[in-house]
C-alpha atoms as a PDB file:
ATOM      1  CA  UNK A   1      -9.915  -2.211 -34.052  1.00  0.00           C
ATOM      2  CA  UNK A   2      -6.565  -2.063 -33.829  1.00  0.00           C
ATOM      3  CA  UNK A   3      -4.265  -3.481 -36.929  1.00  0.00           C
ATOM      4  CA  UNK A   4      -0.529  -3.161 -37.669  1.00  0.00           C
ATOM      5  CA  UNK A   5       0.803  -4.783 -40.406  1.00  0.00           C
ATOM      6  CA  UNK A   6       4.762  -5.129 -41.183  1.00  0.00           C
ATOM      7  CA  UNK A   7       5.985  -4.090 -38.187  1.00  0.00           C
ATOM      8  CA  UNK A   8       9.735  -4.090 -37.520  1.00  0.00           C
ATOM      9  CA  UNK A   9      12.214  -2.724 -35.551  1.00  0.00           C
ATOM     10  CA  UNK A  10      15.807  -2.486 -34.466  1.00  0.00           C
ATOM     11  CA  UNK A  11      18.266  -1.850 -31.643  1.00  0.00           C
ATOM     12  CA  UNK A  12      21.024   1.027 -31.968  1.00  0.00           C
ATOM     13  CA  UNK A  13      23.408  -1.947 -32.453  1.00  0.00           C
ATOM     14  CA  UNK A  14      21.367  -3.249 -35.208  1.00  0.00           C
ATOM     15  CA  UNK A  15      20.325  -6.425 -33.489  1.00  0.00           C
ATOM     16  CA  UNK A  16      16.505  -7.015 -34.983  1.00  0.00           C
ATOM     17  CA  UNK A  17      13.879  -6.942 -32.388  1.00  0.00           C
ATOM     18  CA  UNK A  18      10.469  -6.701 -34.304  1.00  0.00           C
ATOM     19  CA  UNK A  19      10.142  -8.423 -38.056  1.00  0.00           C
ATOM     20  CA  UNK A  20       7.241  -8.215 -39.884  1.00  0.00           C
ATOM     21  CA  UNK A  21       5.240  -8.465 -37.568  1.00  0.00           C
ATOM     22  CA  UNK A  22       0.978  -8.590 -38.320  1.00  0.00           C
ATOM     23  CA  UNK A  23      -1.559  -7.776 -35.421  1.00  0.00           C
ATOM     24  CA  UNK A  24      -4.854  -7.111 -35.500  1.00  0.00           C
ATOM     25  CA  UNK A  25      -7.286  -6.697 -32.235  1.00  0.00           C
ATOM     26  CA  UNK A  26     -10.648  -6.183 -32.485  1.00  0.00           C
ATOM     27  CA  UNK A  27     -12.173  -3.575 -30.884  1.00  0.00           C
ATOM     28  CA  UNK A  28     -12.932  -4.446 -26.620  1.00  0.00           C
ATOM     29  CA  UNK A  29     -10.542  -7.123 -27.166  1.00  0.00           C
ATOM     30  CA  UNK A  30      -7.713  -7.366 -24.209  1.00  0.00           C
ATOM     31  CA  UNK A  31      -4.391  -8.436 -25.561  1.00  0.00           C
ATOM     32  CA  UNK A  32      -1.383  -9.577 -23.649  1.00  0.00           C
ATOM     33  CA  UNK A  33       2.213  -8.908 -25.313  1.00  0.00           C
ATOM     34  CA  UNK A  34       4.848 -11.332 -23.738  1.00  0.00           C
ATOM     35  CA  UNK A  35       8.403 -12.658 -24.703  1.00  0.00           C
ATOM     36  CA  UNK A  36      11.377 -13.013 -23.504  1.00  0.00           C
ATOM     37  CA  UNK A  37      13.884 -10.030 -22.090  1.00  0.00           C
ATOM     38  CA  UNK A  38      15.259  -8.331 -26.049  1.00  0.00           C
ATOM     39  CA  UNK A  39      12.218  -9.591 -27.843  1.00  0.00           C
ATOM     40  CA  UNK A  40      10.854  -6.149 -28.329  1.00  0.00           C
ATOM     41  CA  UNK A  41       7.979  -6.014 -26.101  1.00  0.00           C
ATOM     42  CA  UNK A  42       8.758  -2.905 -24.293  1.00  0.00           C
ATOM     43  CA  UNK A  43      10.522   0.498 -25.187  1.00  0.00           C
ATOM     44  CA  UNK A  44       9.964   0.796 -28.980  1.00  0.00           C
ATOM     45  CA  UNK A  45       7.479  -1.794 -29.580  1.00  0.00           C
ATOM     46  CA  UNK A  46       5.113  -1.336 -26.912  1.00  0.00           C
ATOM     47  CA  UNK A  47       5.157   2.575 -27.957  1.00  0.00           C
ATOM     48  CA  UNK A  48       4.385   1.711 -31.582  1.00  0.00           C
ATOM     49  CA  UNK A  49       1.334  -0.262 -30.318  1.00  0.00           C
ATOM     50  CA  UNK A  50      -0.150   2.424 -28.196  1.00  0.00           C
ATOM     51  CA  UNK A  51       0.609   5.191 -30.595  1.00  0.00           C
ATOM     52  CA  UNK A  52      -1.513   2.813 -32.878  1.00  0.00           C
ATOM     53  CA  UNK A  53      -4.340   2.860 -30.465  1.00  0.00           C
ATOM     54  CA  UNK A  54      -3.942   0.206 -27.772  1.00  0.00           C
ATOM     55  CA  UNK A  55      -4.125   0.777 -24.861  1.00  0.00           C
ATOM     56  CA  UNK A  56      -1.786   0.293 -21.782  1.00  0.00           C
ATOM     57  CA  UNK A  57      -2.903  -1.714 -19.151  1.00  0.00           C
ATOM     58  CA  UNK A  58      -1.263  -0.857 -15.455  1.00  0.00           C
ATOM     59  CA  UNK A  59      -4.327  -1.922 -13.315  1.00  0.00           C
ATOM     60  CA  UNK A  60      -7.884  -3.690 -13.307  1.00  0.00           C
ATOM     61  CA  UNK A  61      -9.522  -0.132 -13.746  1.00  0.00           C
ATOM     62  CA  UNK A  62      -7.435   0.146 -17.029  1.00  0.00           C
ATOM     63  CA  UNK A  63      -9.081  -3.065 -18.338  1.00  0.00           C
ATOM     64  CA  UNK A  64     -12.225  -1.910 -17.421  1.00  0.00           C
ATOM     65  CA  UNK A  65     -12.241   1.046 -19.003  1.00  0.00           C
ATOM     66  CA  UNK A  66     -10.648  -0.312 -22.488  1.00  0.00           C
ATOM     67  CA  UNK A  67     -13.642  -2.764 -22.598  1.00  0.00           C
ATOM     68  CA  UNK A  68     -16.090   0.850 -22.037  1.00  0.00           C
ATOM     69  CA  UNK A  69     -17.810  -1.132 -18.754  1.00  0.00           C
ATOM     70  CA  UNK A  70     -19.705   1.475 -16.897  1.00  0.00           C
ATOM     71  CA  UNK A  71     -18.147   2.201 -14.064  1.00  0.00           C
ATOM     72  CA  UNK A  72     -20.376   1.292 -10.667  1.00  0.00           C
ATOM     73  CA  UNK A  73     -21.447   3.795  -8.477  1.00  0.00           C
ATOM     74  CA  UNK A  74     -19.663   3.963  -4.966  1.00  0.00           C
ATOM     75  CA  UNK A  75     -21.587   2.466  -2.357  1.00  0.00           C
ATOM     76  CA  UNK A  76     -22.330   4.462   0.441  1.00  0.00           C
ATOM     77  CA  UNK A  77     -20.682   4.239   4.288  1.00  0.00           C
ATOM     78  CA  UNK A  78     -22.396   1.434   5.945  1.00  0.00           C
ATOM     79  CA  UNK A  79     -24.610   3.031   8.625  1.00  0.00           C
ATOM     80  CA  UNK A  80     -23.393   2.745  12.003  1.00  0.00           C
ATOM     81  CA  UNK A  81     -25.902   2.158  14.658  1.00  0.00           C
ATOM     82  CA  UNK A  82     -26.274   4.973  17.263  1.00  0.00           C
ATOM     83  CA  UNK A  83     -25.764   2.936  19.899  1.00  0.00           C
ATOM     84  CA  UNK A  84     -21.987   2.693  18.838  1.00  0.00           C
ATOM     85  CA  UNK A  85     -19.924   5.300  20.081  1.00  0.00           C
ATOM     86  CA  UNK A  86     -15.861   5.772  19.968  1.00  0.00           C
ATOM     87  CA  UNK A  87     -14.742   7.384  23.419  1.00  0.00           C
ATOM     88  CA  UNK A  88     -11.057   9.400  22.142  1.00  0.00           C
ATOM     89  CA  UNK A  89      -9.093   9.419  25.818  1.00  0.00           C
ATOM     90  CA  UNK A  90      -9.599  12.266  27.902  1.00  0.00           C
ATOM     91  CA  UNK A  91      -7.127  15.040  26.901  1.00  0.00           C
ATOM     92  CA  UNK A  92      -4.153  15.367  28.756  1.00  0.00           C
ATOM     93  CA  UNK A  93      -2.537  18.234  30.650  1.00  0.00           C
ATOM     94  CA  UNK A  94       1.150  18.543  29.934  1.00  0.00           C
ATOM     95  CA  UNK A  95       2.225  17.500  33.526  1.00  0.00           C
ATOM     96  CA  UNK A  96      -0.119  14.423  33.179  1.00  0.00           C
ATOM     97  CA  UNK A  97       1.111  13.205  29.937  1.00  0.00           C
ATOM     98  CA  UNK A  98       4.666  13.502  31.179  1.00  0.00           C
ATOM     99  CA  UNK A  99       3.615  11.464  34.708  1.00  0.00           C
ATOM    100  CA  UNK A 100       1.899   8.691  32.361  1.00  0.00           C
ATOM    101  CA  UNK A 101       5.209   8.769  30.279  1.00  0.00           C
ATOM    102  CA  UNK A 102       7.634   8.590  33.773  1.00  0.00           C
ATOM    103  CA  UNK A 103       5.058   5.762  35.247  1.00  0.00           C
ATOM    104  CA  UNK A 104       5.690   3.873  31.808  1.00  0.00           C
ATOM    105  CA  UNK A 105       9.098   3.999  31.753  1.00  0.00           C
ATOM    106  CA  UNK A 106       9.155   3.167  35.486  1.00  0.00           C
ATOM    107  CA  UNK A 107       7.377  -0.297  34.726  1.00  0.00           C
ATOM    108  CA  UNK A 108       9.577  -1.055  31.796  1.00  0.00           C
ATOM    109  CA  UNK A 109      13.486  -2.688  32.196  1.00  0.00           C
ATOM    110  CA  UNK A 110      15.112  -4.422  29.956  1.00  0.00           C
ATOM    111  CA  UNK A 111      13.327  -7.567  29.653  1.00  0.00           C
ATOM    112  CA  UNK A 112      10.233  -7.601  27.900  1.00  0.00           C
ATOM    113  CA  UNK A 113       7.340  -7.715  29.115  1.00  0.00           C
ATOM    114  CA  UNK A 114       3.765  -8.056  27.469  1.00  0.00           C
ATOM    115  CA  UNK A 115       2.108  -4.630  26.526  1.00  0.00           C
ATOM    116  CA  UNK A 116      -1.521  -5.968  28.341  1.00  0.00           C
ATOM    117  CA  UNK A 117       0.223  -6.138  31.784  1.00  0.00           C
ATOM    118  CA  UNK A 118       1.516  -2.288  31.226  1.00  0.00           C
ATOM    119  CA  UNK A 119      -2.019  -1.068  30.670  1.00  0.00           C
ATOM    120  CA  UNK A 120      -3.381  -2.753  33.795  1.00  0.00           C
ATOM    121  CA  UNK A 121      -0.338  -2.086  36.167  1.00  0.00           C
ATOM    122  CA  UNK A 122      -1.031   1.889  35.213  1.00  0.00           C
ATOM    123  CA  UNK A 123      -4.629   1.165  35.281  1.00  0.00           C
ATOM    124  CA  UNK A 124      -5.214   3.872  32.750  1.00  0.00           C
ATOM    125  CA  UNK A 125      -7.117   3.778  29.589  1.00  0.00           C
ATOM    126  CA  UNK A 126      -5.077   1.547  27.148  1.00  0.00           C
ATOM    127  CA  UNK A 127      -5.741   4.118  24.194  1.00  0.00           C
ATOM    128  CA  UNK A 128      -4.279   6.696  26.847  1.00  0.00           C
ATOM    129  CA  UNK A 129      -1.352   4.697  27.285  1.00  0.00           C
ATOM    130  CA  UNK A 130      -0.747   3.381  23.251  1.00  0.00           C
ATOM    131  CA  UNK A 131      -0.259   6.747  22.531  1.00  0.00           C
ATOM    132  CA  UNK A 132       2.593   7.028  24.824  1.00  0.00           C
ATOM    133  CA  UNK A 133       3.835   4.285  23.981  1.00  0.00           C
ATOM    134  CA  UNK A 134       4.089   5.042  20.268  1.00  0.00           C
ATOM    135  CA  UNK A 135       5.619   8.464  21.670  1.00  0.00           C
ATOM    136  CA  UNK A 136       8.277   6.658  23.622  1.00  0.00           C
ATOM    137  CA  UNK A 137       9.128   4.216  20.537  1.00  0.00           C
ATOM    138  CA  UNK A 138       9.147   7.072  18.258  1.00  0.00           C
ATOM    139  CA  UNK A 139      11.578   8.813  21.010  1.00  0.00           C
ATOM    140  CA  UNK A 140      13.972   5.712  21.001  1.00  0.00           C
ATOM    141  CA  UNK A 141      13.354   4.993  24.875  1.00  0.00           C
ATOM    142  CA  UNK A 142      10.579   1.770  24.096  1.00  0.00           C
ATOM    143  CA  UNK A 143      11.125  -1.366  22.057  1.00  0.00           C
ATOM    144  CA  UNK A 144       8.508  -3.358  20.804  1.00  0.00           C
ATOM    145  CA  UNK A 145       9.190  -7.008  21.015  1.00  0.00           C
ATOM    146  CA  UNK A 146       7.130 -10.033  18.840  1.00  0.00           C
ATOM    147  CA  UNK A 147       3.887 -11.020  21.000  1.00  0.00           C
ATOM    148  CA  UNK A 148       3.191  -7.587  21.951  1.00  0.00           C
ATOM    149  CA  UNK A 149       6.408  -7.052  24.179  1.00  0.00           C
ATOM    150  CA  UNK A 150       7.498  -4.201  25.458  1.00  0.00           C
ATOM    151  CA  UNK A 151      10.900  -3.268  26.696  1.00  0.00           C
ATOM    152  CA  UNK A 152      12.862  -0.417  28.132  1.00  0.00           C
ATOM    153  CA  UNK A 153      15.799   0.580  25.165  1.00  0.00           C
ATOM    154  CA  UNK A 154      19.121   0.522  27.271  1.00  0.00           C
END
Protein backbone atom coordinates (compact mmCIF):
# COMPACT_ATOMS: atom_id res chain seq x y z
CA UNK A 1 0.00 0.00 0.00
CA UNK A 2 1.14 3.08 -0.71
CA UNK A 3 0.20 6.21 1.79
CA UNK A 4 1.54 9.79 1.99
CA UNK A 5 0.14 11.99 4.24
CA UNK A 6 0.91 15.97 4.36
CA UNK A 7 2.52 16.28 1.38
CA UNK A 8 3.68 19.70 0.16
CA UNK A 9 5.88 21.30 -1.96
CA UNK A 10 7.25 24.43 -3.53
CA UNK A 11 8.83 26.05 -6.58
CA UNK A 12 12.35 27.93 -6.29
CA UNK A 13 10.18 31.08 -6.58
CA UNK A 14 8.10 30.02 -3.75
CA UNK A 15 4.92 29.59 -5.71
CA UNK A 16 3.10 26.42 -3.75
CA UNK A 17 2.63 23.45 -5.88
CA UNK A 18 1.69 20.52 -3.46
CA UNK A 19 -0.37 21.37 0.03
CA UNK A 20 -1.19 18.91 2.29
CA UNK A 21 -1.81 16.67 0.29
CA UNK A 22 -3.25 12.82 1.65
CA UNK A 23 -2.96 9.66 -0.69
CA UNK A 24 -3.31 6.39 -0.02
CA UNK A 25 -3.34 3.38 -2.79
CA UNK A 26 -3.86 0.11 -1.97
CA UNK A 27 -1.68 -2.34 -2.95
CA UNK A 28 -2.36 -3.61 -7.12
CA UNK A 29 -4.26 -0.52 -7.32
CA UNK A 30 -3.40 1.68 -10.68
CA UNK A 31 -3.56 5.35 -10.00
CA UNK A 32 -3.59 8.15 -12.48
CA UNK A 33 -2.05 11.67 -11.31
CA UNK A 34 -3.44 14.53 -13.58
CA UNK A 35 -3.75 18.43 -13.36
CA UNK A 36 -3.11 21.11 -15.03
CA UNK A 37 0.59 22.40 -16.39
CA UNK A 38 2.27 23.96 -12.49
CA UNK A 39 0.02 21.77 -10.44
CA UNK A 40 2.85 19.63 -9.29
CA UNK A 41 2.33 16.47 -11.02
CA UNK A 42 5.68 16.01 -12.48
CA UNK A 43 9.36 16.91 -11.40
CA UNK A 44 9.14 17.00 -7.57
CA UNK A 45 5.90 15.48 -6.96
CA UNK A 46 5.87 12.63 -9.15
CA UNK A 47 9.52 11.79 -7.60
CA UNK A 48 8.15 11.97 -4.05
CA UNK A 49 5.49 9.39 -5.09
CA UNK A 50 7.79 6.87 -6.58
CA UNK A 51 10.44 7.27 -3.97
CA UNK A 52 7.35 6.34 -1.73
CA UNK A 53 6.78 3.21 -3.66
CA UNK A 54 4.61 3.82 -6.72
CA UNK A 55 5.35 2.95 -9.47
CA UNK A 56 5.85 4.72 -12.90
CA UNK A 57 3.84 3.73 -15.58
CA UNK A 58 5.46 4.36 -19.33
CA UNK A 59 3.73 1.37 -21.11
CA UNK A 60 1.01 -1.50 -20.82
CA UNK A 61 3.88 -3.94 -19.65
CA UNK A 62 4.46 -1.45 -16.72
CA UNK A 63 0.81 -1.88 -15.63
CA UNK A 64 1.07 -5.33 -15.89
CA UNK A 65 3.74 -5.86 -13.93
CA UNK A 66 2.61 -3.35 -10.95
CA UNK A 67 -0.62 -5.48 -10.72
CA UNK A 68 2.15 -8.88 -10.41
CA UNK A 69 0.05 -10.57 -13.63
CA UNK A 70 2.14 -13.41 -14.80
CA UNK A 71 3.54 -12.67 -17.71
CA UNK A 72 2.31 -15.15 -20.83
CA UNK A 73 4.57 -17.25 -22.47
CA UNK A 74 5.57 -16.26 -26.15
CA UNK A 75 3.80 -18.14 -28.62
CA UNK A 76 5.73 -19.91 -30.97
CA UNK A 77 6.34 -19.00 -35.02
CA UNK A 78 3.31 -20.16 -36.76
CA UNK A 79 4.42 -23.18 -38.83
CA UNK A 80 4.80 -22.57 -42.36
CA UNK A 81 3.74 -25.27 -44.66
CA UNK A 82 6.53 -26.87 -46.77
CA UNK A 83 4.98 -26.32 -49.71
CA UNK A 84 5.76 -22.49 -49.27
CA UNK A 85 8.96 -21.49 -50.45
CA UNK A 86 10.59 -17.77 -50.89
CA UNK A 87 12.76 -17.79 -54.21
CA UNK A 88 15.64 -14.63 -53.25
CA UNK A 89 16.56 -13.46 -57.14
CA UNK A 90 19.31 -15.10 -58.71
CA UNK A 91 22.58 -13.34 -57.73
CA UNK A 92 23.93 -10.97 -59.95
CA UNK A 93 27.30 -10.58 -61.66
CA UNK A 94 28.61 -7.05 -61.47
CA UNK A 95 28.25 -6.41 -65.29
CA UNK A 96 24.61 -7.72 -65.02
CA UNK A 97 23.52 -5.62 -62.20
CA UNK A 98 24.96 -2.58 -63.91
CA UNK A 99 23.02 -3.66 -67.49
CA UNK A 100 19.67 -4.09 -65.31
CA UNK A 101 20.53 -0.60 -63.76
CA UNK A 102 21.38 1.09 -67.58
CA UNK A 103 18.06 -0.84 -69.02
CA UNK A 104 16.15 0.91 -66.00
CA UNK A 105 17.26 4.10 -66.45
CA UNK A 106 16.82 3.70 -70.23
CA UNK A 107 12.93 3.11 -69.69
CA UNK A 108 12.60 5.93 -67.26
CA UNK A 109 12.23 10.00 -68.46
CA UNK A 110 10.86 12.42 -66.75
CA UNK A 111 7.31 11.65 -66.62
CA UNK A 112 6.22 9.07 -64.44
CA UNK A 113 5.37 6.14 -65.20
CA UNK A 114 3.85 3.17 -63.10
CA UNK A 115 6.54 0.84 -61.45
CA UNK A 116 4.36 -2.56 -62.86
CA UNK A 117 5.01 -1.50 -66.52
CA UNK A 118 9.01 -1.23 -65.64
CA UNK A 119 9.08 -4.80 -64.40
CA UNK A 120 7.35 -6.20 -67.48
CA UNK A 121 9.09 -3.95 -70.17
CA UNK A 122 12.58 -5.52 -68.59
CA UNK A 123 10.85 -8.73 -68.21
CA UNK A 124 13.03 -9.55 -65.27
CA UNK A 125 12.10 -10.74 -61.90
CA UNK A 126 10.36 -7.75 -60.13
CA UNK A 127 12.36 -8.54 -56.78
CA UNK A 128 15.47 -8.36 -59.25
CA UNK A 129 14.47 -5.13 -60.40
CA UNK A 130 13.04 -3.45 -56.72
CA UNK A 131 16.32 -3.78 -55.63
CA UNK A 132 17.63 -1.59 -58.27
CA UNK A 133 15.31 0.49 -58.00
CA UNK A 134 15.78 1.21 -54.30
CA UNK A 135 19.61 1.46 -55.44
CA UNK A 136 18.84 4.10 -58.00
CA UNK A 137 16.50 6.14 -55.44
CA UNK A 138 19.02 5.80 -52.83
CA UNK A 139 21.63 7.11 -55.65
CA UNK A 140 19.38 10.22 -56.43
CA UNK A 141 18.86 9.12 -60.23
CA UNK A 142 14.91 7.53 -59.48
CA UNK A 143 11.90 9.28 -58.00
CA UNK A 144 9.13 7.58 -56.65
CA UNK A 145 5.87 9.19 -57.46
CA UNK A 146 2.20 8.48 -55.43
CA UNK A 147 0.49 5.29 -57.19
CA UNK A 148 3.64 3.51 -57.54
CA UNK A 149 5.29 5.99 -60.14
CA UNK A 150 8.44 6.00 -61.17
CA UNK A 151 10.43 8.73 -62.77
CA UNK A 152 13.85 9.54 -64.08
CA UNK A 153 15.40 12.58 -61.48
CA UNK A 154 16.50 15.35 -64.06
Amino acid sequence: MLQIKGLGMRYRTGDQALKNIDLEVPAGQVMALIGPSGAGKSATGCNMLIRDGAVLVRSASDVIEALGVPQQAPRPDPIVPSRLTIQEPPKATISEAMDLSRKILSLLGPAPIPEDQLIRELNAPAAAVSSHLVTLELDGRLQRHTGGMLALVV
